[in-house]
C-alpha atoms as a PDB file:
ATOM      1  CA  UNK A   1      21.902 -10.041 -19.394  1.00  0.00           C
ATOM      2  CA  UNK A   2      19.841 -11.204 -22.463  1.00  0.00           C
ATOM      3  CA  UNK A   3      16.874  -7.908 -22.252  1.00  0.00           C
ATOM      4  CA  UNK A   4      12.960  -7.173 -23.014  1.00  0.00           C
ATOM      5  CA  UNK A   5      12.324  -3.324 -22.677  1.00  0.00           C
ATOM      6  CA  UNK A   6       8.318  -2.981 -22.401  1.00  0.00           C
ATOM      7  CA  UNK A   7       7.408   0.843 -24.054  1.00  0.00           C
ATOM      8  CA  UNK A   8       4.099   2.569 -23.284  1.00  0.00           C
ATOM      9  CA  UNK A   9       4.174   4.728 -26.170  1.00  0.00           C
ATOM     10  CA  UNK A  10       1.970   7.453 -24.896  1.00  0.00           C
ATOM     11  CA  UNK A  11       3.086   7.634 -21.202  1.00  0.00           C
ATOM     12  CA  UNK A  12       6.424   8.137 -23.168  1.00  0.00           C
ATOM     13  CA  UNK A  13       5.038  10.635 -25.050  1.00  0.00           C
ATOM     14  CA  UNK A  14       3.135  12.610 -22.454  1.00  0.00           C
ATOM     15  CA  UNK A  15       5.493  12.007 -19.756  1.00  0.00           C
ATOM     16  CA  UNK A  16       8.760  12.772 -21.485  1.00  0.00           C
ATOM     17  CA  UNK A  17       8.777  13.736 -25.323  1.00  0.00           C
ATOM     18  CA  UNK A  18       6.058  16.159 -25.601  1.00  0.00           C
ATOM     19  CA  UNK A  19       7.265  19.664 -25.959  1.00  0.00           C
ATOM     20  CA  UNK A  20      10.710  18.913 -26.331  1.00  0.00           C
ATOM     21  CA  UNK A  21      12.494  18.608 -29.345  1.00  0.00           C
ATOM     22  CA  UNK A  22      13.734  14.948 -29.194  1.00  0.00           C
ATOM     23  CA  UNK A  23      10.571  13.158 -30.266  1.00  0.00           C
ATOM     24  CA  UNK A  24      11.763  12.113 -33.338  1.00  0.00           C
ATOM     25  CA  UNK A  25      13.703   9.122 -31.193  1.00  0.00           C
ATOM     26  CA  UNK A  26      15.429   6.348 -32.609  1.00  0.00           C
ATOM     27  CA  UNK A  27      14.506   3.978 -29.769  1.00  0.00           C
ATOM     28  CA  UNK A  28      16.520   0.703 -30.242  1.00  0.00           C
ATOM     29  CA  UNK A  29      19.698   3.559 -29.894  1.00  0.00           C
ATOM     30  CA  UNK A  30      18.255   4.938 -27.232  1.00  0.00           C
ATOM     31  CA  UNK A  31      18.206   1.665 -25.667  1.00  0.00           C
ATOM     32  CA  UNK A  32      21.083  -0.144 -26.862  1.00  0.00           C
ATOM     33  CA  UNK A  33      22.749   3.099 -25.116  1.00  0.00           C
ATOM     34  CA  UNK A  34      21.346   3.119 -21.818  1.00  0.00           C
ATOM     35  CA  UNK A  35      21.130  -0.418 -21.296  1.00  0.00           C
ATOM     36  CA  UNK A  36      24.751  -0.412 -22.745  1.00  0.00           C
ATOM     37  CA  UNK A  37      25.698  -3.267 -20.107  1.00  0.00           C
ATOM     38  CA  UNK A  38      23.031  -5.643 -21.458  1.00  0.00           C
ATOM     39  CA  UNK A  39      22.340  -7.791 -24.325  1.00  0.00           C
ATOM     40  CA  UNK A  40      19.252  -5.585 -25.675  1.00  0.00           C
ATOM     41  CA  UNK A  41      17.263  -8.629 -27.415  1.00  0.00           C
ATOM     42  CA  UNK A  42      13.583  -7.104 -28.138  1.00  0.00           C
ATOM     43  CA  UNK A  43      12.105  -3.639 -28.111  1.00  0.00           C
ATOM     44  CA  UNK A  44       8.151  -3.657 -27.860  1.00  0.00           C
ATOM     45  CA  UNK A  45       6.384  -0.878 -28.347  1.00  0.00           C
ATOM     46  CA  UNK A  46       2.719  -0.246 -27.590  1.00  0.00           C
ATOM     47  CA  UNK A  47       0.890   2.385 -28.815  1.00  0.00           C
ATOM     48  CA  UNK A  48      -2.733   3.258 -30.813  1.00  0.00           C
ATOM     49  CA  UNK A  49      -3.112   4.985 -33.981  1.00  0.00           C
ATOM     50  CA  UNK A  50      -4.884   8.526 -33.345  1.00  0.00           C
ATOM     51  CA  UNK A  51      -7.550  10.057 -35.566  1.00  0.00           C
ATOM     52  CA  UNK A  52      -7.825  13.044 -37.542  1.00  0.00           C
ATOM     53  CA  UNK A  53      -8.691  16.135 -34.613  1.00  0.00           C
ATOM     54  CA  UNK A  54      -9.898  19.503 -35.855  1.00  0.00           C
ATOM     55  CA  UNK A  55      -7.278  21.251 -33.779  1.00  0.00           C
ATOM     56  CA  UNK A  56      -4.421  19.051 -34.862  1.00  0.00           C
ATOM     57  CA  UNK A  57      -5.282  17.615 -38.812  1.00  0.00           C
ATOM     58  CA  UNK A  58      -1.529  16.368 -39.505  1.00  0.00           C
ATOM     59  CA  UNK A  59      -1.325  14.478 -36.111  1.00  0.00           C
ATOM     60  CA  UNK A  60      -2.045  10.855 -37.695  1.00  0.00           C
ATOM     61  CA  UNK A  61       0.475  11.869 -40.253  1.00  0.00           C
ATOM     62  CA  UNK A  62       3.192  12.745 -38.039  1.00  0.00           C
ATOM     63  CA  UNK A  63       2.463   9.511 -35.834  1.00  0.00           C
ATOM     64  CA  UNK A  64       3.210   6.951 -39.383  1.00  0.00           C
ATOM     65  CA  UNK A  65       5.889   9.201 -40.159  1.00  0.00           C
ATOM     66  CA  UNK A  66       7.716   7.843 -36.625  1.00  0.00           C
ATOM     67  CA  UNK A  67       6.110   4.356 -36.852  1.00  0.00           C
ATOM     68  CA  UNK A  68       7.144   3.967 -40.378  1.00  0.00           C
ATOM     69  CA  UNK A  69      10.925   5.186 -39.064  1.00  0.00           C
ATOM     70  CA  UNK A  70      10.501   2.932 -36.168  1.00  0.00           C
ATOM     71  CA  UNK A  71      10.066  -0.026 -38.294  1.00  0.00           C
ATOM     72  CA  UNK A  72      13.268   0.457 -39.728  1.00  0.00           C
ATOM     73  CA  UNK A  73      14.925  -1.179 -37.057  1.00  0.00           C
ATOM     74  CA  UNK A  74      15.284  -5.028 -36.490  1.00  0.00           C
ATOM     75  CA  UNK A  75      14.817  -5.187 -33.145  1.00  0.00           C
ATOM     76  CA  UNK A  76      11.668  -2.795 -32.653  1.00  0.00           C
ATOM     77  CA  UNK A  77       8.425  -4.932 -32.675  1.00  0.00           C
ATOM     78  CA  UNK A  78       4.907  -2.446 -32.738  1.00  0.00           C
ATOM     79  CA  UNK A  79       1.586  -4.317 -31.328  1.00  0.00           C
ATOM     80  CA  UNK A  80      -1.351  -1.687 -31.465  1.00  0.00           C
ATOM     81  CA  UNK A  81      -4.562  -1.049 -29.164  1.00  0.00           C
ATOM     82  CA  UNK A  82      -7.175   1.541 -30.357  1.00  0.00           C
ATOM     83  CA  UNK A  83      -9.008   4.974 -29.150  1.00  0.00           C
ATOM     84  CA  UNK A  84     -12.266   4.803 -27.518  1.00  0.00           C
ATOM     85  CA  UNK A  85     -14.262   7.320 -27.665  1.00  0.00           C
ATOM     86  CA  UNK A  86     -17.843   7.980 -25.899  1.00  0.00           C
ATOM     87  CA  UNK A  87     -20.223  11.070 -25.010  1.00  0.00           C
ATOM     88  CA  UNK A  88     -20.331  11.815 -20.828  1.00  0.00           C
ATOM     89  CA  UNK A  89     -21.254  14.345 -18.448  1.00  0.00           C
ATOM     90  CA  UNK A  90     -18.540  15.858 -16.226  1.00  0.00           C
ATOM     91  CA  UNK A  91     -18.387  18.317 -13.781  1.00  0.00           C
ATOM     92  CA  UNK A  92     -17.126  21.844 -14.642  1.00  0.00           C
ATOM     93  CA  UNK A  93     -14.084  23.318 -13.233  1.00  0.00           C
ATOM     94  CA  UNK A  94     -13.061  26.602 -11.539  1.00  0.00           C
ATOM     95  CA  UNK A  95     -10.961  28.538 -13.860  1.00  0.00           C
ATOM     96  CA  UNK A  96      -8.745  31.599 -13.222  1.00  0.00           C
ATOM     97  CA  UNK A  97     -10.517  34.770 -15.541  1.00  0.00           C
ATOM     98  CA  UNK A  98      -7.036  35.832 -15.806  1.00  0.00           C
ATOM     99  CA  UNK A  99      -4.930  32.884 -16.891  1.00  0.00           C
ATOM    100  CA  UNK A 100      -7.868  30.310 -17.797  1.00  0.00           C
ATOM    101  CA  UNK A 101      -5.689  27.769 -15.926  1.00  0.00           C
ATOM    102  CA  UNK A 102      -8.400  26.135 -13.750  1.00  0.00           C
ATOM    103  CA  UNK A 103      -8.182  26.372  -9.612  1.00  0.00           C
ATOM    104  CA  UNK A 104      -7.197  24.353  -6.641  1.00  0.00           C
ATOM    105  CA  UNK A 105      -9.075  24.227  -3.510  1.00  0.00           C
ATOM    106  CA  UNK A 106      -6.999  24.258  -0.136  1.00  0.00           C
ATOM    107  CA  UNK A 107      -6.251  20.235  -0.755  1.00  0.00           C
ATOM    108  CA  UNK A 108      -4.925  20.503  -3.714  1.00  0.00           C
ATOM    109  CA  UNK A 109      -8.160  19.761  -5.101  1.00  0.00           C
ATOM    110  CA  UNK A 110      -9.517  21.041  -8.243  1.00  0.00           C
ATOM    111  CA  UNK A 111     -12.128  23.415  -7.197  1.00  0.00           C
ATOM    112  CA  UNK A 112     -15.672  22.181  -9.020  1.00  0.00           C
ATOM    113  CA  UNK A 113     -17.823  25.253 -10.584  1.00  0.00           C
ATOM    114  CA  UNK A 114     -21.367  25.900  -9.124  1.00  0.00           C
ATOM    115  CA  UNK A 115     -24.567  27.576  -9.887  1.00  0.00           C
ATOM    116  CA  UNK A 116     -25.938  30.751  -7.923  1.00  0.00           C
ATOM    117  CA  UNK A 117     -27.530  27.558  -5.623  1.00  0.00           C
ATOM    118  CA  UNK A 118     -24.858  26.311  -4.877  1.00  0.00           C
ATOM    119  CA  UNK A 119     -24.914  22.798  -7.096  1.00  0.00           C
ATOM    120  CA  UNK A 120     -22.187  21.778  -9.343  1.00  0.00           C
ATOM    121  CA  UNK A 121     -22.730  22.888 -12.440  1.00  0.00           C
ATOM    122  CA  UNK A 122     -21.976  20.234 -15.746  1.00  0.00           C
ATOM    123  CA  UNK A 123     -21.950  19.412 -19.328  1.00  0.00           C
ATOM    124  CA  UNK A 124     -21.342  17.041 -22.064  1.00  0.00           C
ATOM    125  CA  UNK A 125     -18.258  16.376 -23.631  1.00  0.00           C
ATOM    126  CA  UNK A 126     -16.452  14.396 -25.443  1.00  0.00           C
ATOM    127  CA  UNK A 127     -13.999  11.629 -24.355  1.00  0.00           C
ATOM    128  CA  UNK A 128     -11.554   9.612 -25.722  1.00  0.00           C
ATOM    129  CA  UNK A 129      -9.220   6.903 -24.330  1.00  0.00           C
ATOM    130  CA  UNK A 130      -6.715   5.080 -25.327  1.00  0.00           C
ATOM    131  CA  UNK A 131      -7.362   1.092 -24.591  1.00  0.00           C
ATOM    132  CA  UNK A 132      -5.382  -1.744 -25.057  1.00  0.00           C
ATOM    133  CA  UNK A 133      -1.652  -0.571 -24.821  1.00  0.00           C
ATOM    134  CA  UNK A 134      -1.649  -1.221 -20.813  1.00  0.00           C
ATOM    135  CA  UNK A 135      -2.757  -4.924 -21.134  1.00  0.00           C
ATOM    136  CA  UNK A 136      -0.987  -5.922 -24.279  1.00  0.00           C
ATOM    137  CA  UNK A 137       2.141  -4.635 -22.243  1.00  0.00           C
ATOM    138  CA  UNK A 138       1.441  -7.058 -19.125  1.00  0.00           C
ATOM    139  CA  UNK A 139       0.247  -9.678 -21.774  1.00  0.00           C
ATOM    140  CA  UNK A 140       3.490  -9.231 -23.916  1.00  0.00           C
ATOM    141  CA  UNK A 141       5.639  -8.996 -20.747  1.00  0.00           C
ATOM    142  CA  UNK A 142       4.219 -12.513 -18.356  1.00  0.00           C
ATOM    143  CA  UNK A 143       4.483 -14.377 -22.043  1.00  0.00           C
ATOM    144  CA  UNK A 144       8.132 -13.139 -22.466  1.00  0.00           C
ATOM    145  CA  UNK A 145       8.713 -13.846 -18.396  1.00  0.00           C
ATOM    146  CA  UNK A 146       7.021 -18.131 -18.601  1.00  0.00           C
ATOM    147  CA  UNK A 147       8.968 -18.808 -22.259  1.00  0.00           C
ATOM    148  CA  UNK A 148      12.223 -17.515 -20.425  1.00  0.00           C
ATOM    149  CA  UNK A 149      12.606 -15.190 -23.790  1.00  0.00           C
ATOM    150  CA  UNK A 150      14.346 -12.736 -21.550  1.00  0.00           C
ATOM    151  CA  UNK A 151      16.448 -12.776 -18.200  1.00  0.00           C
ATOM    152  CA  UNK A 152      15.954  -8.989 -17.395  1.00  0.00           C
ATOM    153  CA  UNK A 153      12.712  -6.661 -18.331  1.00  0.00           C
ATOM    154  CA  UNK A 154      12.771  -3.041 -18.457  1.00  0.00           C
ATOM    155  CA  UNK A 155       9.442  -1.613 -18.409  1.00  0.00           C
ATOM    156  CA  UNK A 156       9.245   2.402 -20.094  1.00  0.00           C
ATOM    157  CA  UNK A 157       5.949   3.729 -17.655  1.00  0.00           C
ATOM    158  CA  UNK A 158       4.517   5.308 -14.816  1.00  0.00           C
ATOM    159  CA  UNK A 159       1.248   3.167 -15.370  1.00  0.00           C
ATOM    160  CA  UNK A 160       0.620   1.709 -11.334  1.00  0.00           C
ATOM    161  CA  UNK A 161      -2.029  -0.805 -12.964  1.00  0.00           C
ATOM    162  CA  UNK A 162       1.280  -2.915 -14.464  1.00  0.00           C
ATOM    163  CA  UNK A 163       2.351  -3.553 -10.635  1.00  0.00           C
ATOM    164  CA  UNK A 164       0.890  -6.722 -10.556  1.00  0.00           C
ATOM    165  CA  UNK A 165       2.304  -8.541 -13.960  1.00  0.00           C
ATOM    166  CA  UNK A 166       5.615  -6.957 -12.945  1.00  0.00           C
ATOM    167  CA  UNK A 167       5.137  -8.575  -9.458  1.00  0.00           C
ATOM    168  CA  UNK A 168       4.004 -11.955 -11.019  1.00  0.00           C
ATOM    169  CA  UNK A 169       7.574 -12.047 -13.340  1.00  0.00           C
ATOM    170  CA  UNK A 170       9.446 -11.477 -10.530  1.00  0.00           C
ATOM    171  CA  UNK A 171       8.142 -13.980  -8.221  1.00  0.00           C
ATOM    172  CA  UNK A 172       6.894 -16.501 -10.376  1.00  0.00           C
ATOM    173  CA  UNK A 173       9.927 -16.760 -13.048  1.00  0.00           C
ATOM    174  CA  UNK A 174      12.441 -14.824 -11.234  1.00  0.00           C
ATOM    175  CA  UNK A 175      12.548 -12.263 -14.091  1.00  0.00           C
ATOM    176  CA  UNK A 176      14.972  -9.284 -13.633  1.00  0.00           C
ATOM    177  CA  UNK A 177      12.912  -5.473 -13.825  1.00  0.00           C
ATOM    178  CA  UNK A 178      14.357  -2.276 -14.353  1.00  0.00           C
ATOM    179  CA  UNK A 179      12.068   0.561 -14.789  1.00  0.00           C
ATOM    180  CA  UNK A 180      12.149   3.690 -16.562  1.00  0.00           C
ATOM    181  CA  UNK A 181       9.815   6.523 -15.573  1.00  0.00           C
ATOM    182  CA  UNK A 182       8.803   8.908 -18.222  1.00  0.00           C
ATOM    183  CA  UNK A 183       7.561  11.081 -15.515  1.00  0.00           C
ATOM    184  CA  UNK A 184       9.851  12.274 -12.727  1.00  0.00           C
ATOM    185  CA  UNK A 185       7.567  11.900 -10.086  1.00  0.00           C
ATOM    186  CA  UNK A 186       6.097   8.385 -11.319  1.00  0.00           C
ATOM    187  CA  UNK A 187       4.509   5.864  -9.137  1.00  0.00           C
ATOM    188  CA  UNK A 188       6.632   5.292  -5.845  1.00  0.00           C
ATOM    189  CA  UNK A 189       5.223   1.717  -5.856  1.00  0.00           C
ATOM    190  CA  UNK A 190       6.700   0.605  -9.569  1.00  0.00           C
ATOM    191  CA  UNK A 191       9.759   2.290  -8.189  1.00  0.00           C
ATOM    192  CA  UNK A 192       9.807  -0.125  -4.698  1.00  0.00           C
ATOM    193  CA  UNK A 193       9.073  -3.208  -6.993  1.00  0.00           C
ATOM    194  CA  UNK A 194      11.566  -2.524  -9.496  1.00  0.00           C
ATOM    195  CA  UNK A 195      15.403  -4.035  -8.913  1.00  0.00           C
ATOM    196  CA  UNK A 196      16.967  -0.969 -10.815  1.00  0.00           C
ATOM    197  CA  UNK A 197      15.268   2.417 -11.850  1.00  0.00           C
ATOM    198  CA  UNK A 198      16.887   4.419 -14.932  1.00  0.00           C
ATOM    199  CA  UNK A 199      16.762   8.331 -15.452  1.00  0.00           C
ATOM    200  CA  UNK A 200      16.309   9.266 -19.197  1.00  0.00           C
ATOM    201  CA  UNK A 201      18.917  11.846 -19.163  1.00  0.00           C
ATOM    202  CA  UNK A 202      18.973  14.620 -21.949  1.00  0.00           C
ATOM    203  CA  UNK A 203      21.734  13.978 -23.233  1.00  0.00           C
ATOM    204  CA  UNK A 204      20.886   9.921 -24.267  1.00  0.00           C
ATOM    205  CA  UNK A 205      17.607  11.598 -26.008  1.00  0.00           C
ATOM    206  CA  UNK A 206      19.643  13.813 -28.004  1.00  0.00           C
ATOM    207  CA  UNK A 207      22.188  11.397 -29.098  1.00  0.00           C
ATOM    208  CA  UNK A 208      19.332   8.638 -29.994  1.00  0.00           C
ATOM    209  CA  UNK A 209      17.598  11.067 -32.584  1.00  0.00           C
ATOM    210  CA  UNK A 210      16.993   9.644 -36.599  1.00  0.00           C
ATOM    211  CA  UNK A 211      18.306  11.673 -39.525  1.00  0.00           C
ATOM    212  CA  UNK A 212      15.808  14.474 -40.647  1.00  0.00           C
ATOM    213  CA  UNK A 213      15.613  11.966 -44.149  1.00  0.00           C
ATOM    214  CA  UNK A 214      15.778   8.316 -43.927  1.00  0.00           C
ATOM    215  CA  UNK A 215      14.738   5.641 -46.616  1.00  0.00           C
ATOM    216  CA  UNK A 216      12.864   2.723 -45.891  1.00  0.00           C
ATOM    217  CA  UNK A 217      11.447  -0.118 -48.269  1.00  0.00           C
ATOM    218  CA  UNK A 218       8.406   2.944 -49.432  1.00  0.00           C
ATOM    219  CA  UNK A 219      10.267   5.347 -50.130  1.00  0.00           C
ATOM    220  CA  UNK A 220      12.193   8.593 -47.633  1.00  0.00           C
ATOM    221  CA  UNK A 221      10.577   9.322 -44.738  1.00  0.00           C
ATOM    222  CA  UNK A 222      10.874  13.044 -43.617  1.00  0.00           C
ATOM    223  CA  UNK A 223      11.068  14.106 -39.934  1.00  0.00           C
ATOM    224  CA  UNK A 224       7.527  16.395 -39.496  1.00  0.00           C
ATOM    225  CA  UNK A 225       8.189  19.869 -39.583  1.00  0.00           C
ATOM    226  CA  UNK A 226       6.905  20.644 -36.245  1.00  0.00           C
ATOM    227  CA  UNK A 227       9.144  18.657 -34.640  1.00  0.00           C
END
């Protein structure tokens, strides 16, 4: 079948490729090799270019690095939402004085810091979310579904909120899904909805991987270091 495959860039990244040392993944492989059945036609990846942190200064470099290496193949489009960020007041957690992991009530809960009084104690911090990537996805993916660009959709997430544009390409244009869940335990209800779910196995990661050095039209593009 003539197939779309939908990428959340950072619920890949989180959910799969972080701490493991198959980041530096040539994705239209990757898919051309699990999807080895199908006619892979498009690749779209959505992402959001990340700022400069003080505990991580080469992380923007690192992300063009890929991006730039991604854009080296013909069938791997890149659409882009952006960081929010924005000053709040949260709640403080319990932590652990001997591991500094923090602590969970007997729900499963995490278990909320108080004052001497007994009121949940709080502070200011600093938060920043990614926007953008979740809707362009659902945008990108009812557009493909209604111009009958693709007969089967495969969908790289654990995001829940993409149940109902998945659910709308089904019914509506009879679009086939397959789903693959960066996360083990993703959401059960993507899962249900899907018509096939796909493991990322090890061993596809490791055979997707770019060269350490690769030209494109700039110049050679080195695989960071740290990865």
């Amino acid at each position: 079948m003539k197939t779309n495959v939908y990428i959340d860039g950072f619920n890949l990244y989180y959910g799969l490729l972080k701490g493991s040392p198959f980041k530096w993944l040539n994705l239209q492989r990757f898919c051309d090799t699990l999807l080895a059945k199908n006619q892979v036609n498009r690749i779209l990846y959505f992402t959001a270019k990340v700022d400069v942190r003080p505990s991580d200064p080469d992380q923007p470099a690192r992300q063009m690095a890929y991006l730039r290496a991604l854009k080296t193949q013909p069938k791997i489009e890149i659409y882009f939402g952006n960081f929010l960020s924005s000053v709040v007041r949260q709640p403080l957690v319990q932590l652990d004085p001997e591991t500094g992991s923090w602590l969970r009530s007997s729900d499963g809960r995490p278990m909320l810091k108080t004052d001497p009084t007994g009121k949940v104690m709080s502070a200011f911090v600093l938060k920043t979310e990614e926007k953008g990537s979740d809707v362009n996805l659902a945008a990108h993916l009812l557009m493909d579904a209604h111009g009958r660009d693709c007969e089967c959709a495969v969908v790289v997430s654990n995001d829940s909120d993409l149940l109902t544009p998945i659910r709308l390409a089904k019914q509506e244009c009879g679009l086939k899904i397959g789903l693959m869940p960066p996360r083990k335990k993703g959401s059960h209800e993507l899962k249900r909805l899907a018509d096939f779910v796909m493991e990322p196995r090890r061993h596809y990661l490791e055979a997707a991987q770019f060269p350490a050095s690769m030209p494109d039209a700039h110049g050679i593009i080195q695989k960071p270091q740290e990865w």
